[in-house]
PDB file of N, CA and C in Angstrom:
ATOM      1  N   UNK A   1     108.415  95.422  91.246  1.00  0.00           N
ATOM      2  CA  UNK A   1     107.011  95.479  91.625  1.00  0.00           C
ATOM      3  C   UNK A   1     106.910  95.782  93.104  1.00  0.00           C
ATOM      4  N   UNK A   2     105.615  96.784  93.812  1.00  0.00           N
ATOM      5  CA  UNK A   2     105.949  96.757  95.275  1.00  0.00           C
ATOM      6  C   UNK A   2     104.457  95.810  96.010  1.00  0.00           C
ATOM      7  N   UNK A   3     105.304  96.521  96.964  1.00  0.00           N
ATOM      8  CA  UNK A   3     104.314  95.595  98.244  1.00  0.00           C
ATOM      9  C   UNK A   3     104.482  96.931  99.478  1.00  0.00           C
ATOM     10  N   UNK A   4     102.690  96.752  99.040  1.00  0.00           N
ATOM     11  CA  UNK A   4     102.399  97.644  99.996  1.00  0.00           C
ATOM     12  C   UNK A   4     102.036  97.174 101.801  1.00  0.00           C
ATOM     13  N   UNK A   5     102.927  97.815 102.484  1.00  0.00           N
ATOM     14  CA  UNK A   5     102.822  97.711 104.130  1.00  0.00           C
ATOM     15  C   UNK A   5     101.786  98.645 104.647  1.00  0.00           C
ATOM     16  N   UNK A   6     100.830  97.712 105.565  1.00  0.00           N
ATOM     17  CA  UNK A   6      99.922  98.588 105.501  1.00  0.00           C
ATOM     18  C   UNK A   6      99.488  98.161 107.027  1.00  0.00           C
ATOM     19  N   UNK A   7      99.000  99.184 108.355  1.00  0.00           N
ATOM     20  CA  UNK A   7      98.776  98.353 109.289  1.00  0.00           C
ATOM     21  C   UNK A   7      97.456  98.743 109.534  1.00  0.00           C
ATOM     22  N   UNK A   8      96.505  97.928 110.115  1.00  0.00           N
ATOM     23  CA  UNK A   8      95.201  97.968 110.477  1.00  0.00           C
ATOM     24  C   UNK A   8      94.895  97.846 112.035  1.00  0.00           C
ATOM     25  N   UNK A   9      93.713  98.023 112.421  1.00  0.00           N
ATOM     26  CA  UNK A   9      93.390  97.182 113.572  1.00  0.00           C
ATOM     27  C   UNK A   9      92.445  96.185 113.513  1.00  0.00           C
ATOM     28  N   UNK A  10      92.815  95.015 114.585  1.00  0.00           N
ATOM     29  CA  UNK A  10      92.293  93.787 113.905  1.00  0.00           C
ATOM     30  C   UNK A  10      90.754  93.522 113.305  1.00  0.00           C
ATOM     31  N   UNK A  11      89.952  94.407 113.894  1.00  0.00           N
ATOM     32  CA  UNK A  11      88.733  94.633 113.300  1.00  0.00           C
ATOM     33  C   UNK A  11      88.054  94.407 111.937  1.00  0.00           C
ATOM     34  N   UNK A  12      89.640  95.802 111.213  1.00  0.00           N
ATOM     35  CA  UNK A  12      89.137  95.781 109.959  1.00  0.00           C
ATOM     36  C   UNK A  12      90.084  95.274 109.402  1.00  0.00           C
ATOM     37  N   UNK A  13      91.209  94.775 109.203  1.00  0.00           N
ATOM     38  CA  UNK A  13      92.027  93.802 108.557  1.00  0.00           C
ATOM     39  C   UNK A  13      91.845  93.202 107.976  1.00  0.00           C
ATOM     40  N   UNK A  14      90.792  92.166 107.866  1.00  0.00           N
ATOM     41  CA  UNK A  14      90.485  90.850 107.205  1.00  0.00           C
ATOM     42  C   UNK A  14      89.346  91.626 106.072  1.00  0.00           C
ATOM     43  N   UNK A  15      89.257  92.658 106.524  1.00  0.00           N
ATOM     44  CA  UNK A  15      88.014  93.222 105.399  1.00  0.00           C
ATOM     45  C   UNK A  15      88.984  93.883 104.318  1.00  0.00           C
ATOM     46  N   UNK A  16      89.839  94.596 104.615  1.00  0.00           N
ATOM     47  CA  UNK A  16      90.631  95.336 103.475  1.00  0.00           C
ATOM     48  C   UNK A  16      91.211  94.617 102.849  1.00  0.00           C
ATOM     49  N   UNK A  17      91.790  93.362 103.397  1.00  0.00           N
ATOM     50  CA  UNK A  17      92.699  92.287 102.843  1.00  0.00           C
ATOM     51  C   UNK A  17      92.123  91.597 101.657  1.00  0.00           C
ATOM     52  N   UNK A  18      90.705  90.978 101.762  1.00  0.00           N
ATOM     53  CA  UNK A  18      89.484  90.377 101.271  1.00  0.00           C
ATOM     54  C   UNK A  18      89.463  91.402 100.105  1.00  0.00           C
ATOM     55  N   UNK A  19      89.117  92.605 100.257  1.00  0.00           N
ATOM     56  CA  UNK A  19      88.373  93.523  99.330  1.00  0.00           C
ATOM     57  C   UNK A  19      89.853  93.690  98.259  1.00  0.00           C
ATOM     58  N   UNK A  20      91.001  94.100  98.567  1.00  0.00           N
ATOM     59  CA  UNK A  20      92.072  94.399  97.805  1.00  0.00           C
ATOM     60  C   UNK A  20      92.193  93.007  96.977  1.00  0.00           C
ATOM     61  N   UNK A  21      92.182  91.838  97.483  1.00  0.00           N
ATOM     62  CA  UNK A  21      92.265  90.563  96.372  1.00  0.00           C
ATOM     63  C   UNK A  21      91.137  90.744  95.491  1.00  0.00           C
ATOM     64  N   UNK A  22      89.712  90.687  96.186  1.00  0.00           N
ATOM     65  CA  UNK A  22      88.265  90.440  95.392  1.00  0.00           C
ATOM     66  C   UNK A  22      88.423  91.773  94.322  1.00  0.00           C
ATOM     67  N   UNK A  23      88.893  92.690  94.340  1.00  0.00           N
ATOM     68  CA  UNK A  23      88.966  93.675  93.317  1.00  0.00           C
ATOM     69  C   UNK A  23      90.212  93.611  92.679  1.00  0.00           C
ATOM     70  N   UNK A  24      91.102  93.200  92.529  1.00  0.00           N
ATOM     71  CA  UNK A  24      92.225  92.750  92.054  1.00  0.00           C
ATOM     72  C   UNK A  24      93.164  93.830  91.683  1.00  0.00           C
ATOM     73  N   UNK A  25      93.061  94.616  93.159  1.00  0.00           N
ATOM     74  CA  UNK A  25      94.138  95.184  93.618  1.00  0.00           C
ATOM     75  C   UNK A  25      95.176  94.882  93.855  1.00  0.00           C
ATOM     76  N   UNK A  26      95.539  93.591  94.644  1.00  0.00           N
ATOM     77  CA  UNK A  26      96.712  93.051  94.833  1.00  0.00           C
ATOM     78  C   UNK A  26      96.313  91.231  94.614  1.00  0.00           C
ATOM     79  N   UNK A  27      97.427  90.750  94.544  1.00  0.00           N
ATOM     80  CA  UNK A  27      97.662  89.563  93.914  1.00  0.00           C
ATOM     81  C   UNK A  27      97.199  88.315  95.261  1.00  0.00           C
ATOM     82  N   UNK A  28      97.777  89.289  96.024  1.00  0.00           N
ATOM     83  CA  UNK A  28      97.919  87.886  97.724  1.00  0.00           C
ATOM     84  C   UNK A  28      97.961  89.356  98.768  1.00  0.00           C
ATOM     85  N   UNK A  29      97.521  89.295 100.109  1.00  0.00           N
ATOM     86  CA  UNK A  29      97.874  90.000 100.811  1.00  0.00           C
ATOM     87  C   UNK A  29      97.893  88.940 102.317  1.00  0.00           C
ATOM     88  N   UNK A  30      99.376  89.088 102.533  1.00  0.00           N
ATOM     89  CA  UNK A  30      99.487  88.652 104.035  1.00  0.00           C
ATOM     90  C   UNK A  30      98.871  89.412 105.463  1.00  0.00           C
ATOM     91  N   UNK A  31      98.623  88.287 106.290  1.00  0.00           N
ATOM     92  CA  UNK A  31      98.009  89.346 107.773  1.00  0.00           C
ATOM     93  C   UNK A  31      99.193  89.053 109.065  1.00  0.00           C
ATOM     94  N   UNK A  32      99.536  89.754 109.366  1.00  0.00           N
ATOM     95  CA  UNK A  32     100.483  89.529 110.603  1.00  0.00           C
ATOM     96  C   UNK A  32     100.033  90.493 111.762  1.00  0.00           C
ATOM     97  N   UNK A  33      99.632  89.245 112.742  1.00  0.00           N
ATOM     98  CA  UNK A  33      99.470  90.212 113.749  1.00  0.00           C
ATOM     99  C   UNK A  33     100.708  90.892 114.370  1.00  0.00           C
ATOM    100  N   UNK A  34     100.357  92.044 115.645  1.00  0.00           N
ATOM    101  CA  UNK A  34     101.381  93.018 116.042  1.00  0.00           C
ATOM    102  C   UNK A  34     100.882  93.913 116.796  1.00  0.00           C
ATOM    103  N   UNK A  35     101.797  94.508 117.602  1.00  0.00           N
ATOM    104  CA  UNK A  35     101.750  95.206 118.742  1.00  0.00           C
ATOM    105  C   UNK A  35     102.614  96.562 118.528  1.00  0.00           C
ATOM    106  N   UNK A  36     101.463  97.863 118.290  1.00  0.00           N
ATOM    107  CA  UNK A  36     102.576  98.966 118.102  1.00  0.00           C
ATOM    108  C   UNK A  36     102.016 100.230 118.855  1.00  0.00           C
ATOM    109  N   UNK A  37     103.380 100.219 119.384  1.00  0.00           N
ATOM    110  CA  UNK A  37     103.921 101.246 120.465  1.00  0.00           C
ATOM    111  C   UNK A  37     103.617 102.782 119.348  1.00  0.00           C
ATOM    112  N   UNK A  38     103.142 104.078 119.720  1.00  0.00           N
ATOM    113  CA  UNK A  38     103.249 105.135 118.751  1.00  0.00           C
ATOM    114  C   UNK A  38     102.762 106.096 118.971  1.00  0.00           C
ATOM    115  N   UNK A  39     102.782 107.297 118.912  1.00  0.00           N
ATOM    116  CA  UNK A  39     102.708 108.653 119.316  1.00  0.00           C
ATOM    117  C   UNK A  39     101.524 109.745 118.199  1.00  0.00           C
ATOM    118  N   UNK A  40     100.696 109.853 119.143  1.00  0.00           N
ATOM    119  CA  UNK A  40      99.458 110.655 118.607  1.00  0.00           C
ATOM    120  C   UNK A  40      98.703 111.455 119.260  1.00  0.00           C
ATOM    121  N   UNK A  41      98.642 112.693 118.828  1.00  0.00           N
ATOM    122  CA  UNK A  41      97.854 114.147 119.482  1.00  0.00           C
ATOM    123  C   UNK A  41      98.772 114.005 120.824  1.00  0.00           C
ATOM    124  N   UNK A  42     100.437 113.852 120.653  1.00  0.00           N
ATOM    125  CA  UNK A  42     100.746 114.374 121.644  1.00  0.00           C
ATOM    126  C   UNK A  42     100.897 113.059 122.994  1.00  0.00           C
ATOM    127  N   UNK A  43     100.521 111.652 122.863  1.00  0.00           N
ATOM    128  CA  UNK A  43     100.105 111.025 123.752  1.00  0.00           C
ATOM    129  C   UNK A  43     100.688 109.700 123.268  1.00  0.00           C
ATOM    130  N   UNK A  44     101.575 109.029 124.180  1.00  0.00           N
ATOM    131  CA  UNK A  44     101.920 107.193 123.631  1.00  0.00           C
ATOM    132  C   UNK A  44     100.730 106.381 123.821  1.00  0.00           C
ATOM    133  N   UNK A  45     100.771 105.584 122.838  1.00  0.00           N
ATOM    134  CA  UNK A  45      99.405 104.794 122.694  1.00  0.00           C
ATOM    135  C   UNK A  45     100.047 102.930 122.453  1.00  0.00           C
ATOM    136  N   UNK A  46      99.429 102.432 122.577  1.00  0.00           N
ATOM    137  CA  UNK A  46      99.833 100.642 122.584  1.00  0.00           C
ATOM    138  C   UNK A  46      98.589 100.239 122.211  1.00  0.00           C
ATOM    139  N   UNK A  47      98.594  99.528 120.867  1.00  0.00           N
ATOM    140  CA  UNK A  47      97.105  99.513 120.397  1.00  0.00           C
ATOM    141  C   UNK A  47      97.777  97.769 119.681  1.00  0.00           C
ATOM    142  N   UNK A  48      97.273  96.504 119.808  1.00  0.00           N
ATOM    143  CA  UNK A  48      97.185  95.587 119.165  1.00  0.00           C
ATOM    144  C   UNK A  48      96.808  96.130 117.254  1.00  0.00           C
ATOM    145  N   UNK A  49      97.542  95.632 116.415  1.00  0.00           N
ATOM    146  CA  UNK A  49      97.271  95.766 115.047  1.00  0.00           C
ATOM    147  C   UNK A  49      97.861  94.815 114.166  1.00  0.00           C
ATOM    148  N   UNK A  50      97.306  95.061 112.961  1.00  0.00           N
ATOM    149  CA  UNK A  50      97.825  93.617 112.221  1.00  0.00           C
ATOM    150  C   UNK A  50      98.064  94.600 110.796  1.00  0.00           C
ATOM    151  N   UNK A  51      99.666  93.879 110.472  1.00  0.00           N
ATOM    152  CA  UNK A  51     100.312  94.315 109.775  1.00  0.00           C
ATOM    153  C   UNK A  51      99.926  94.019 107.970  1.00  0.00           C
ATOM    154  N   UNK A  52      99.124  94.068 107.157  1.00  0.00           N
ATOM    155  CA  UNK A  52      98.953  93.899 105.879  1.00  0.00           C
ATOM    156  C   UNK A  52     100.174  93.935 104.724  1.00  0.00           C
ATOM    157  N   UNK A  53     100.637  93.074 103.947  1.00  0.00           N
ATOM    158  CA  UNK A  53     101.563  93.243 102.996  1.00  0.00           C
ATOM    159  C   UNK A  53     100.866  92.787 102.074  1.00  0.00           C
ATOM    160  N   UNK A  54     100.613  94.038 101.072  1.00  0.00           N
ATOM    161  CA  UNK A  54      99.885  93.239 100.077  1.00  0.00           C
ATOM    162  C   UNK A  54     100.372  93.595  98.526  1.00  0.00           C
ATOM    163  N   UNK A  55     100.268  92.668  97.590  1.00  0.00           N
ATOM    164  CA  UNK A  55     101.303  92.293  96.610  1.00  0.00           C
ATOM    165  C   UNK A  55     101.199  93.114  95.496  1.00  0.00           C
ATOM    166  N   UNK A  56     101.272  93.820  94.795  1.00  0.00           N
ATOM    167  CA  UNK A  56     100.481  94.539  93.967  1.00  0.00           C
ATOM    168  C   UNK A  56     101.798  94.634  92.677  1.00  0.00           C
ATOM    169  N   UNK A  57     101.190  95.370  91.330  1.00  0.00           N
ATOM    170  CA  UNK A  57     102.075  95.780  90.343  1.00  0.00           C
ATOM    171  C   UNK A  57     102.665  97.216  90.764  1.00  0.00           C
ATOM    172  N   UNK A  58     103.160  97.396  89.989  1.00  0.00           N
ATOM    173  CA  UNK A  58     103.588  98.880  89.382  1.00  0.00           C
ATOM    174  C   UNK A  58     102.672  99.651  88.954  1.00  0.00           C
ATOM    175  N   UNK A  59     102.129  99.210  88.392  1.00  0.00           N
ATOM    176  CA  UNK A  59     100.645  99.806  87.661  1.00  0.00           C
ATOM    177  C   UNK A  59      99.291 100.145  88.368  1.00  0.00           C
ATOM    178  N   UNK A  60      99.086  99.131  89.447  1.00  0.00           N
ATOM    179  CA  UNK A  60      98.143  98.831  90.163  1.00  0.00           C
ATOM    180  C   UNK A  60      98.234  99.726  91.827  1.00  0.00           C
ATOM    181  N   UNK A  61      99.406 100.031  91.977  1.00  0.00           N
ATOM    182  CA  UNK A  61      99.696 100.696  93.454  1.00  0.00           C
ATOM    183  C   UNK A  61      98.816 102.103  93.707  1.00  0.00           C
ATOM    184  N   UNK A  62      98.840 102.548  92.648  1.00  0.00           N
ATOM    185  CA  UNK A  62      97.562 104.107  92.990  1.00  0.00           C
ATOM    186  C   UNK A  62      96.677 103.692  93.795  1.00  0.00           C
ATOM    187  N   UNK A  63      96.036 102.902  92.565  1.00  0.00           N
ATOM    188  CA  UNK A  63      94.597 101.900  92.959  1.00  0.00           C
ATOM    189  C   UNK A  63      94.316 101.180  94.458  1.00  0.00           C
ATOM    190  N   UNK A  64      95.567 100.781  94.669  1.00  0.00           N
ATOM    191  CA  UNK A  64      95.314 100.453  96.177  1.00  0.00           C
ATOM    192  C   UNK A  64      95.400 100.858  97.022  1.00  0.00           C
ATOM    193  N   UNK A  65      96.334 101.980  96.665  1.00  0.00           N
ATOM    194  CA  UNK A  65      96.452 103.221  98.205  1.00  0.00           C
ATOM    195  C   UNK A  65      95.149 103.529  98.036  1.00  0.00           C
ATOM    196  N   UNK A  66      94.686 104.493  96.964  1.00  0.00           N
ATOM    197  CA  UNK A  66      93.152 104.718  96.899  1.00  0.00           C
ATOM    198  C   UNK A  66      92.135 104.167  97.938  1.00  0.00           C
ATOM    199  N   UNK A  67      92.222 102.722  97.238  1.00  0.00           N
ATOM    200  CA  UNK A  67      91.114 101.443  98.064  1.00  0.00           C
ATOM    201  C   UNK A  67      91.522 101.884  99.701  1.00  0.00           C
ATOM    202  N   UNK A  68      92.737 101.412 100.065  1.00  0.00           N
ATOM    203  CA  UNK A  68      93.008 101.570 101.578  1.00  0.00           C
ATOM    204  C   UNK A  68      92.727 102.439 102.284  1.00  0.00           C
ATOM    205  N   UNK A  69      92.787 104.118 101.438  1.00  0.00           N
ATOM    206  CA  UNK A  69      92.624 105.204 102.498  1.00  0.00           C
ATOM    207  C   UNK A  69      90.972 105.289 102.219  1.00  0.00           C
ATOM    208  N   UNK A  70      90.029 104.590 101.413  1.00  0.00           N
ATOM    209  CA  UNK A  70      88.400 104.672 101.238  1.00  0.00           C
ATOM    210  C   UNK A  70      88.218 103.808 102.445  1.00  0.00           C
ATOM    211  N   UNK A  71      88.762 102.336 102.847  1.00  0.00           N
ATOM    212  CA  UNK A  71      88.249 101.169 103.690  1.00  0.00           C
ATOM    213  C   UNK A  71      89.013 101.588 105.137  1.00  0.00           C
ATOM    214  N   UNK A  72      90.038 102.072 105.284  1.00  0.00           N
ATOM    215  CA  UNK A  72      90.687 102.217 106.747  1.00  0.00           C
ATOM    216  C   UNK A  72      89.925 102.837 108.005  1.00  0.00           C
ATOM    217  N   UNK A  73      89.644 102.532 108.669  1.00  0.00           N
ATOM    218  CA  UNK A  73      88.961 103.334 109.711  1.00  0.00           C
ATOM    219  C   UNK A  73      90.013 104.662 110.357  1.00  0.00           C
ATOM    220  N   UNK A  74      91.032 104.609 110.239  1.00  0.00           N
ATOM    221  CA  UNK A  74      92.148 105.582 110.801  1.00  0.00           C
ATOM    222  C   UNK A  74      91.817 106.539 109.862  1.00  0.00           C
ATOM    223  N   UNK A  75      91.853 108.072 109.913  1.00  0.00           N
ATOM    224  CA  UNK A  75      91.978 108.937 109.792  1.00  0.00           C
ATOM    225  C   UNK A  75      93.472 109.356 108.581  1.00  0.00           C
ATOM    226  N   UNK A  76      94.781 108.864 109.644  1.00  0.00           N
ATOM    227  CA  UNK A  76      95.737 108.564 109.364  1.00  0.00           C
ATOM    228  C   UNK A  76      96.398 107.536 108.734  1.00  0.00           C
ATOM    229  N   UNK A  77      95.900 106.704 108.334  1.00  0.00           N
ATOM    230  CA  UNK A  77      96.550 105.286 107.912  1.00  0.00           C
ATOM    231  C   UNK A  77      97.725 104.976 107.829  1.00  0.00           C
ATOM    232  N   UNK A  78      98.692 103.985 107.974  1.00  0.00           N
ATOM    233  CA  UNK A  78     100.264 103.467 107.702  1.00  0.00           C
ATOM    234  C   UNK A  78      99.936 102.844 106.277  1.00  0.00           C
ATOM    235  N   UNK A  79     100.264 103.412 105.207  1.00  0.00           N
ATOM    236  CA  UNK A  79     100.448 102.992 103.939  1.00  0.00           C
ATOM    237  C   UNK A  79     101.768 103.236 103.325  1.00  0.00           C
ATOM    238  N   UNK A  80     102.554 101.879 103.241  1.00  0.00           N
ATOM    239  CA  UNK A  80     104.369 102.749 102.779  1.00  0.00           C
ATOM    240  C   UNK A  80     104.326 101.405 101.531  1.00  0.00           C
ATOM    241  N   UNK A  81     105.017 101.875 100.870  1.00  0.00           N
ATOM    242  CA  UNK A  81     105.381 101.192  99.326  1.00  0.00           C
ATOM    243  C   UNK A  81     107.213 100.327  99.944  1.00  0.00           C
ATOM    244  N   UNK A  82     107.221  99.548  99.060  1.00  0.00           N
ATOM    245  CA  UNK A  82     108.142  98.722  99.492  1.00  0.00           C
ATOM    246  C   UNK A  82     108.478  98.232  97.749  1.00  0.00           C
ATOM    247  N   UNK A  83     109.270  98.355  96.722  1.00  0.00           N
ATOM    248  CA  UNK A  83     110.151  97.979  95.510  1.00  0.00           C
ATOM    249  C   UNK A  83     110.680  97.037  96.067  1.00  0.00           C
ATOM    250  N   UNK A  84     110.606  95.780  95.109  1.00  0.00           N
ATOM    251  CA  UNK A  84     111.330  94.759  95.390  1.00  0.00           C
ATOM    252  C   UNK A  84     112.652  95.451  94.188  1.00  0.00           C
ATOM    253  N   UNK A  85     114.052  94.669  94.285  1.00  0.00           N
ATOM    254  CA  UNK A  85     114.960  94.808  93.148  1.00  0.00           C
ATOM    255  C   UNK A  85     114.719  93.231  92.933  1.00  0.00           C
ATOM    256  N   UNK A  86     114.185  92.472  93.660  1.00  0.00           N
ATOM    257  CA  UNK A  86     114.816  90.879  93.135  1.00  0.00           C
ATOM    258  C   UNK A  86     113.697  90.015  93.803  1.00  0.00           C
ATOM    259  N   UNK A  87     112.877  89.329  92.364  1.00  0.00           N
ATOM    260  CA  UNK A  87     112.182  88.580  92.935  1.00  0.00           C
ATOM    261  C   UNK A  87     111.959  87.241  91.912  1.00  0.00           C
ATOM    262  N   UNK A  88     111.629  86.588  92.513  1.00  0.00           N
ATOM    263  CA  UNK A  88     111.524  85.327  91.805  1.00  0.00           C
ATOM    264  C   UNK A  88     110.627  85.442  90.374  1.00  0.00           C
ATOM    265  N   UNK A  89     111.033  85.127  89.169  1.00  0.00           N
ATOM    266  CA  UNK A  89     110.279  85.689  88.077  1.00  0.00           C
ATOM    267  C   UNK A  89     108.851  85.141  87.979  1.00  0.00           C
ATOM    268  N   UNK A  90     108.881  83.681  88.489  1.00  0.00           N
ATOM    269  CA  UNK A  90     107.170  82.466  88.103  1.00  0.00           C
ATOM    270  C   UNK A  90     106.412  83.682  89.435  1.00  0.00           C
ATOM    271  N   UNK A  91     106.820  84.331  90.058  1.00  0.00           N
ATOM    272  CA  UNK A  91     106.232  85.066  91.294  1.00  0.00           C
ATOM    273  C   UNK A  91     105.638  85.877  90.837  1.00  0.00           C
ATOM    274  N   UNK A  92     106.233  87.066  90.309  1.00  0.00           N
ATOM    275  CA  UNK A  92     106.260  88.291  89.408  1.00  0.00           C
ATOM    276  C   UNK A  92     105.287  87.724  88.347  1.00  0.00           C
ATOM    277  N   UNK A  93     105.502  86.717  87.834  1.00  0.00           N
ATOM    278  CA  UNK A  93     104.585  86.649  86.474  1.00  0.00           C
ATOM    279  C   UNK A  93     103.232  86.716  86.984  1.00  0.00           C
ATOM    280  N   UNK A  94     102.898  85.639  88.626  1.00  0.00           N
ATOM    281  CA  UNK A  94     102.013  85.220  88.805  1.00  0.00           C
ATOM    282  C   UNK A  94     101.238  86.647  89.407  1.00  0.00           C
ATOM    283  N   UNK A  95     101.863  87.136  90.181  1.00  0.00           N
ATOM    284  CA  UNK A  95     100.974  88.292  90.591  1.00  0.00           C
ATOM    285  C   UNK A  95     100.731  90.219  89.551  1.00  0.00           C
ATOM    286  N   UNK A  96     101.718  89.358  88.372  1.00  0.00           N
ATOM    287  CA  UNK A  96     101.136  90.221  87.490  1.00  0.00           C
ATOM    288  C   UNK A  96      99.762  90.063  86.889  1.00  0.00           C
ATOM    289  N   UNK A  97      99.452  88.816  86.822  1.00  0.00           N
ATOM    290  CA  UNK A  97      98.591  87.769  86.603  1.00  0.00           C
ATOM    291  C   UNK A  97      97.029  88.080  87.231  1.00  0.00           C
ATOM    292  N   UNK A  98      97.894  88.147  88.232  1.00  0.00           N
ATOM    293  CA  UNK A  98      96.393  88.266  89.601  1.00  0.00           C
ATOM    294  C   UNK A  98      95.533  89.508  89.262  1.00  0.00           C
ATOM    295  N   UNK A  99      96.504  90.424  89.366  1.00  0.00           N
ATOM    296  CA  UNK A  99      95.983  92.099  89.640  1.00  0.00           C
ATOM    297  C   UNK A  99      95.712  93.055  88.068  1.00  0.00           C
ATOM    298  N   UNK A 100      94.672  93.626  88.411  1.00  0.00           N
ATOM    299  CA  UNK A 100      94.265  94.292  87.712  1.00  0.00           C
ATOM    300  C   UNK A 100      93.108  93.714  86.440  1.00  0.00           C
ATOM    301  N   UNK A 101      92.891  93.795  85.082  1.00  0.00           N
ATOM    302  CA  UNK A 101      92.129  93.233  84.419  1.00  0.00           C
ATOM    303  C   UNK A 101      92.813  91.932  83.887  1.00  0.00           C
ATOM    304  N   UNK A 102      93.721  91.722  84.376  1.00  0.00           N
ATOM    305  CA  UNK A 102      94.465  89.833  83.959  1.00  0.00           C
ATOM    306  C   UNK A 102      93.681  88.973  84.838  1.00  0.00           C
ATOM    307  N   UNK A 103      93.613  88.076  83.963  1.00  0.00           N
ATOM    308  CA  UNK A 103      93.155  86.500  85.050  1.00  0.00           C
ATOM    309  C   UNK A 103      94.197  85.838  84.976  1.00  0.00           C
ATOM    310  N   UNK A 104      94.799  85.498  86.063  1.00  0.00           N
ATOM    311  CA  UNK A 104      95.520  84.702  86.022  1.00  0.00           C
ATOM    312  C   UNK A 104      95.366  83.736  87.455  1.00  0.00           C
TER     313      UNK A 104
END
């Protein structure tokens, strides 16, 4: 199952995070703040941002890139997929659980 890495600025973070659970896009999404150094139109930039990991199926990952590049204010967005090989199964069950038309 992956987990999508996703970075924001702190602005809108707590809104994409919110909206990807409340639509049951992803199961849990963590916020970590962060500081990234990075290169655009040519120019280094240092912009405070907060890092999103948010939990999703196999099934469900379209759906949330979707959601992310509709809610992101960037143009560009950092959206990268992350496959677990090994995860705890009561985990896996639970956030199969979460996302999509399951209640769990």
């Amino acid at each position: 199952m992956p987990t999508a890495y996703i970075t924001a600025p702190p602005e809108a973070a707590a809104d994409i995070a919110e909206t990807l659970v409340e639509e049951r896009l992803a199961a849990c999404v963590n916020r970590l703040g962060c500081h990234s150094t990075y290169r655009w139109e040519g120019e280094v930039h240092e912009e405070p941002e907060v890092v999103l990991l948010a939990k999703t199926t196999t099934e469900g990952y379209d759906d949330l890139r979707e959601r992310v590049l509709a809610l992101h204010p960037h143009d560009v967005p950092c959206i990268e997929r992350f496959d677990e090989d090994d995860v705890l199964d009561a985990f896996a069950d639970w956030r199969a659980g979460a996302v999509g038309d399951n209640r769990g």
